[in-house]
Protein backbone atom coordinates (compact mmCIF):
# COMPACT_ATOMS: atom_id res chain seq x y z
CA UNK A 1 127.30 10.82 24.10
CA UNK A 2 128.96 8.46 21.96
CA UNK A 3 129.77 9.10 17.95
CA UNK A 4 127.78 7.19 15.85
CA UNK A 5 126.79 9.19 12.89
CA UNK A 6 130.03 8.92 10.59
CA UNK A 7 130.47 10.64 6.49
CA UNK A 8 133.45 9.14 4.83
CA UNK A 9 135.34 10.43 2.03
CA UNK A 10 138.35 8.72 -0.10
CA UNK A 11 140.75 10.45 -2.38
CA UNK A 12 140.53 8.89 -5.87
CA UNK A 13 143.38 6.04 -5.42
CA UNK A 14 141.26 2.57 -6.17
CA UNK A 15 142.53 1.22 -2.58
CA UNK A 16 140.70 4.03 -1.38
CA UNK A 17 137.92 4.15 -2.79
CA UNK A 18 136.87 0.28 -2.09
CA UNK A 19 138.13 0.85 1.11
CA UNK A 20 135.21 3.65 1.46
CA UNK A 21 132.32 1.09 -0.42
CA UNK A 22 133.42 -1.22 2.36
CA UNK A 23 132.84 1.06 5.41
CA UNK A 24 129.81 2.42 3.99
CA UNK A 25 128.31 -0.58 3.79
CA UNK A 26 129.55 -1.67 7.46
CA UNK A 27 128.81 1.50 9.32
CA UNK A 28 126.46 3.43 6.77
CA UNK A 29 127.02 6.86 5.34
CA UNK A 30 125.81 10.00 7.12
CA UNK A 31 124.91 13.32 5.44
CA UNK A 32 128.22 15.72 5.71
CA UNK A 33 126.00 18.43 7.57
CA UNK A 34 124.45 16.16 9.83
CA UNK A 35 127.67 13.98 10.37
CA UNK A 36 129.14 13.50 13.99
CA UNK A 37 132.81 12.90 12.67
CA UNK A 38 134.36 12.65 9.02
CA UNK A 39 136.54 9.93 8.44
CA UNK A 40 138.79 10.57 5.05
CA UNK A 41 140.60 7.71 3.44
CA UNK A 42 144.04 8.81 1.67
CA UNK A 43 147.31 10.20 2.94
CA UNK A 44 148.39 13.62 3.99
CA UNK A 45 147.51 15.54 1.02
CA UNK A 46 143.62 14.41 0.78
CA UNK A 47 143.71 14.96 4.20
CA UNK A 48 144.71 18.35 4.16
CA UNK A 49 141.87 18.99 1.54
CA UNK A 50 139.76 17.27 3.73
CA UNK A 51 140.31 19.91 6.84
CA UNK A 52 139.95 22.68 4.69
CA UNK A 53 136.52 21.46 2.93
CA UNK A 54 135.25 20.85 6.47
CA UNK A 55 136.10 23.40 8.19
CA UNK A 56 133.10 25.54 8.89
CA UNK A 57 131.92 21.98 10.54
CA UNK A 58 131.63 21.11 14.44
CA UNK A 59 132.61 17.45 13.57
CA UNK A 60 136.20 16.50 14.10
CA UNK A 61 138.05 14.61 11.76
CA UNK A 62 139.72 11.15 11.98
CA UNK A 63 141.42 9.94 8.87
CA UNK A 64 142.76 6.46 8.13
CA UNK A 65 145.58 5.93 6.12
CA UNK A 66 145.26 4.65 2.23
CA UNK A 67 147.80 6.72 0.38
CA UNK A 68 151.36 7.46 0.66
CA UNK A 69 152.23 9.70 3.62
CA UNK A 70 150.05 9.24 6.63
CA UNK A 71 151.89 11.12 9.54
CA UNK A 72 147.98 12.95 9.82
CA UNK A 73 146.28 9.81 9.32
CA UNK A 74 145.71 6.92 11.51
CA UNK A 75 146.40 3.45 11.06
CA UNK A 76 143.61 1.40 8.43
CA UNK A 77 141.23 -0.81 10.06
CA UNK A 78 137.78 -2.15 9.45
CA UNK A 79 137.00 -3.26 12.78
CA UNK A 80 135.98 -1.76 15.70
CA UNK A 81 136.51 1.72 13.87
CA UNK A 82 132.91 3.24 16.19
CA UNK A 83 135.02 2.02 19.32
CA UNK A 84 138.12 3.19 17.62
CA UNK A 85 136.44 6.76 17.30
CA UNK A 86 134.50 6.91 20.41
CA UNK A 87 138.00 6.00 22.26
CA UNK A 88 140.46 8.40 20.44
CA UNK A 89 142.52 11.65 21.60
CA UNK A 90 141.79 14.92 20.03
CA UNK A 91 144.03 17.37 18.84
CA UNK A 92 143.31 20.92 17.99
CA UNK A 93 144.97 23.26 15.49
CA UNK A 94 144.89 26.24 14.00
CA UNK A 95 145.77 27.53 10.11
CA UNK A 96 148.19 30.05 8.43
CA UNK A 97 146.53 32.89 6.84
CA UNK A 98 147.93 34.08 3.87
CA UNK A 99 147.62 37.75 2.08
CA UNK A 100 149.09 37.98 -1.10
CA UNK A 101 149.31 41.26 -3.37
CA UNK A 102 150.38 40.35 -6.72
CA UNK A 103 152.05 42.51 -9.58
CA UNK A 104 149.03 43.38 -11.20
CA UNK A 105 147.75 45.09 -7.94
CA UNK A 106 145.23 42.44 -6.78
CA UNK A 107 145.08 40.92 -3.25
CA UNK A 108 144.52 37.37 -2.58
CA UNK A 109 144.13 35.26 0.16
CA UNK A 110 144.34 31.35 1.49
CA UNK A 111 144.99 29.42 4.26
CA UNK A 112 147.35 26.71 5.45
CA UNK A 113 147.29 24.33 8.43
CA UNK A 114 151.30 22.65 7.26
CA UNK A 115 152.94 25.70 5.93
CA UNK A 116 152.80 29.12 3.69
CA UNK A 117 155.87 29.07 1.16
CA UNK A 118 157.45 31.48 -1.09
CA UNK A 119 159.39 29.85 -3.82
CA UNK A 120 161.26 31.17 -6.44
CA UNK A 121 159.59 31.20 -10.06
CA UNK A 122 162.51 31.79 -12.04
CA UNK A 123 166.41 30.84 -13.26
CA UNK A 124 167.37 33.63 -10.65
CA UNK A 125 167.37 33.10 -7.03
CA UNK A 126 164.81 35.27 -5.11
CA UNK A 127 165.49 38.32 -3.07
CA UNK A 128 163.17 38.30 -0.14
CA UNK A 129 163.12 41.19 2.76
CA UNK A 130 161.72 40.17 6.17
CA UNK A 131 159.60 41.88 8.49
CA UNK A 132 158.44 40.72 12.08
CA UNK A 133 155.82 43.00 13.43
CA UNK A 134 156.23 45.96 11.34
CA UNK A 135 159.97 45.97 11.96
CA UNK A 136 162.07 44.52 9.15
CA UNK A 137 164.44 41.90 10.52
CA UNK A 138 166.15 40.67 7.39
CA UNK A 139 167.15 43.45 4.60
CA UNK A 140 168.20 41.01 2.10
CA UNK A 141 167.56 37.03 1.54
CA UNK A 142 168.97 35.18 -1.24
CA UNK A 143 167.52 32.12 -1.49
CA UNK A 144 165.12 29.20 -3.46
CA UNK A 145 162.71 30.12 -0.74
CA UNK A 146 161.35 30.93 2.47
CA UNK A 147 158.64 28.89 4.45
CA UNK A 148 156.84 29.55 7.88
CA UNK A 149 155.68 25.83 9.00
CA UNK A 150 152.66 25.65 12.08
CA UNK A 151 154.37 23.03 14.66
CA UNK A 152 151.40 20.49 12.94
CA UNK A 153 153.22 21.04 9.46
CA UNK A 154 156.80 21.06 10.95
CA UNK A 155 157.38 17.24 10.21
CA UNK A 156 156.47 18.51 6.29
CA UNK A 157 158.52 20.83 4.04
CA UNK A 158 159.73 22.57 7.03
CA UNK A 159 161.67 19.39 8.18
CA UNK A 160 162.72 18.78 4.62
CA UNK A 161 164.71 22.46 4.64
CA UNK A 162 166.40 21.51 7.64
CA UNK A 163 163.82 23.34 9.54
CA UNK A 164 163.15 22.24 13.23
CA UNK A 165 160.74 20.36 14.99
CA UNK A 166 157.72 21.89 16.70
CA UNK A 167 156.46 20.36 19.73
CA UNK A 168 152.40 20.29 19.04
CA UNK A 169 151.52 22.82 21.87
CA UNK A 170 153.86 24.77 20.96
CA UNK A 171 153.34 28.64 21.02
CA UNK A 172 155.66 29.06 18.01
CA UNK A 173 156.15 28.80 14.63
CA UNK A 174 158.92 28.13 12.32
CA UNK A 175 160.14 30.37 9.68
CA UNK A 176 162.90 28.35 7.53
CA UNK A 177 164.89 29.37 4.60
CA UNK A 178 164.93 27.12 1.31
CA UNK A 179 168.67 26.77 0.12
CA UNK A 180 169.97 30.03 1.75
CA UNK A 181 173.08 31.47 -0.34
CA UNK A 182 173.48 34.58 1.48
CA UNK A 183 173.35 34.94 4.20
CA UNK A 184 174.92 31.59 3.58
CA UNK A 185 174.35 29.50 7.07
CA UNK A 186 170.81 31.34 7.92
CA UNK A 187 168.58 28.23 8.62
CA UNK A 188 165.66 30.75 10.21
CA UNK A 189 163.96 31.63 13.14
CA UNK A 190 161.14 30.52 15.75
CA UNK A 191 158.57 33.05 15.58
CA UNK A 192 155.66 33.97 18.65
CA UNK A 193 152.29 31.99 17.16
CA UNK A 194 150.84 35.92 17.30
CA UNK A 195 153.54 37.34 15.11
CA UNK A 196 152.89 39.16 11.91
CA UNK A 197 155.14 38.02 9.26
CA UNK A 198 155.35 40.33 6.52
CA UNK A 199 157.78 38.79 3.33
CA UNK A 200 158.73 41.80 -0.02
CA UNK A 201 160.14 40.03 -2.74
CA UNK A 202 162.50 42.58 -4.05
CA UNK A 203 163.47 42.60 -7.81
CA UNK A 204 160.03 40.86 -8.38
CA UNK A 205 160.11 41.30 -12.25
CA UNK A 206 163.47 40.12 -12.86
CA UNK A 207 163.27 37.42 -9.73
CA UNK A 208 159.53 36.16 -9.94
CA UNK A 209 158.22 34.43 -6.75
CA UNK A 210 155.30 32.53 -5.94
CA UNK A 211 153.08 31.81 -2.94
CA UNK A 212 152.14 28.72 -1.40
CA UNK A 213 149.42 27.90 0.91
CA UNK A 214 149.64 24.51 1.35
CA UNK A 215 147.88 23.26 -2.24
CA UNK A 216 147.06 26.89 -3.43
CA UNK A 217 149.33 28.76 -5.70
CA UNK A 218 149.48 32.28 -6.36
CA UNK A 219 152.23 33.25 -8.97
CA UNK A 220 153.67 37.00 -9.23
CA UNK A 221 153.70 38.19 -5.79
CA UNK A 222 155.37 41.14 -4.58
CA UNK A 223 154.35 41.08 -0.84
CA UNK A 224 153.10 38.10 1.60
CA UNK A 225 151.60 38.80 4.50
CA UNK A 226 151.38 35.55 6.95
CA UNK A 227 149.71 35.51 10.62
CA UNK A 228 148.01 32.50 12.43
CA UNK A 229 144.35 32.22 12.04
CA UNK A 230 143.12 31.98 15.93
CA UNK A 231 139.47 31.94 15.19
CA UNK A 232 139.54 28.81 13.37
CA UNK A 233 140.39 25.35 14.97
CA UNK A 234 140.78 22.03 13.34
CA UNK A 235 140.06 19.54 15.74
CA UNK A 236 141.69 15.88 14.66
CA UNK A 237 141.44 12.57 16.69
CA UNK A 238 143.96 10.00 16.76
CA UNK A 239 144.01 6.85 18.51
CA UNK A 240 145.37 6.51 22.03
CA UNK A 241 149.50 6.87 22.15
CA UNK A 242 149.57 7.95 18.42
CA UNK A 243 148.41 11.41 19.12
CA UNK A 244 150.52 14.45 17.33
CA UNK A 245 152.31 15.32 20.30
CA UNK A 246 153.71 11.66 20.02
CA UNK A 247 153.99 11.58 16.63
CA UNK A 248 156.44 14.67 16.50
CA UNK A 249 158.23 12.99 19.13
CA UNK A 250 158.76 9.85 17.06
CA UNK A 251 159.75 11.72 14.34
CA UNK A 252 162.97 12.93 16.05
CA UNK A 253 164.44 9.95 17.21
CA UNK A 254 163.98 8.22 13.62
């Protein structure tokens, strides 16, 4: 049956936002709960917030691009967008979830669909000891940071630490240091999806770190405990040939 039923939402840039009163008034506005896909107007990082805000939802989202970086977003257009919809690929993907216990004893938790990072809080680099499945890989990591990117976040701050690539499909995730100094030339590792990461910051008084869950912060950790999220899918739609698996592709060969 084809889509028809369409909610849009625009992050609060002015091109945006009378991009939105546009489309409304073309293609009408649908109730979020009743909506058959959501269509958000912005880049990346309204996207992002986006996914997360409509996740409990069956609809799938296709986002057009009106803000700075759009590698999640598809290309603007007021025409044809039902056809647009009705013709595009989808691509499913699931989040980081992120367990956090802080200083002061308490336990929090978020999730990430780009990437979980620990960065350092302080004028001292951080001290970070790794563990892969209960069995500690790394004793010692002096770094900025650490990061473990989902092969849909790969092209973010994962690529932008010299971290690799992640073919979409991909059974793997990335876990990349942030300006290593010992052991100097560790870049990271690739990771099973089903792996449980477990991160100790050690000294975490004198080196403060904090946690990063794509937009949401939590300061004064002294453990981070990251797995993938299997029973939660994001389903996005792109339009024919500009898929994610192409998209990564792309990306490479810049």
């Amino acid at each position: 049956m084809a889509i028809s039923r369409i909610h849009f939402t625009a992050s609060r840039a002015d091109n945006a936002q009378a991009a939105m009163a546009r489309l409304v008034g073309q293609y009408g506005q649908s109730e979020l709960s009743d909506a058959e896909v959501v269509v958000p107007l912005g880049g990346d990082g309204f996207m992002l917030s986006t996914l997360h805000a409509t996740q409990s939802l069956p609809a799938p989202v296709y986002g057009m691009h009106r803000g700075t970086v759009g590698f999640l977003m598809n290309d603007f257009s007021e025409d044809d967008l039902l056809a647009r919809i009705n013709a595009a690929e989808e691509a499913r993907i699931h989040p980081l979830r992120m367990t956090t216990t802080c200083m002061d004893g308490t336990e929090k938790t978020a999730l990430a669909i780009n990437e979980v990072s620990l960065l350092r809080a302080g004028p001292q680099a951080a001290k970070l000891q790794i563990s892969i499945n209960g069995q500690v890989r790394m004793q010692e990591l002096v770094c900025d940071g650490a990061l473990v990117a989902t092969p849909a976040g790969s092209t973010a701050y994962n690529y932008s630490a010299h971290g690799p690539i992640l073919p979409i499909d991909a059974n793997i995730l990335a876990l990349t240091a942030v300006a290593a100094f010992r052991p100097r030339r560790w870049r990271g590792a690739l990771l099973p999806m089903d792996a449980k990461i477990m991160i100790d910051i050690l000294e975490p008084e004198k080196r403060p770190v904090s946690a990063v869950a794509d937009s949401t912060e939590v300061r004064g950790v002294m453990r981070v405990k990251i797995c993938s999220e299997p029973t939660l899918t994001h389903k996005l739609l792109f339009d024919p040939g500009h898929g994610l698996e192409e998209r990564l592709l792309r990306e490479q060969f810049v």
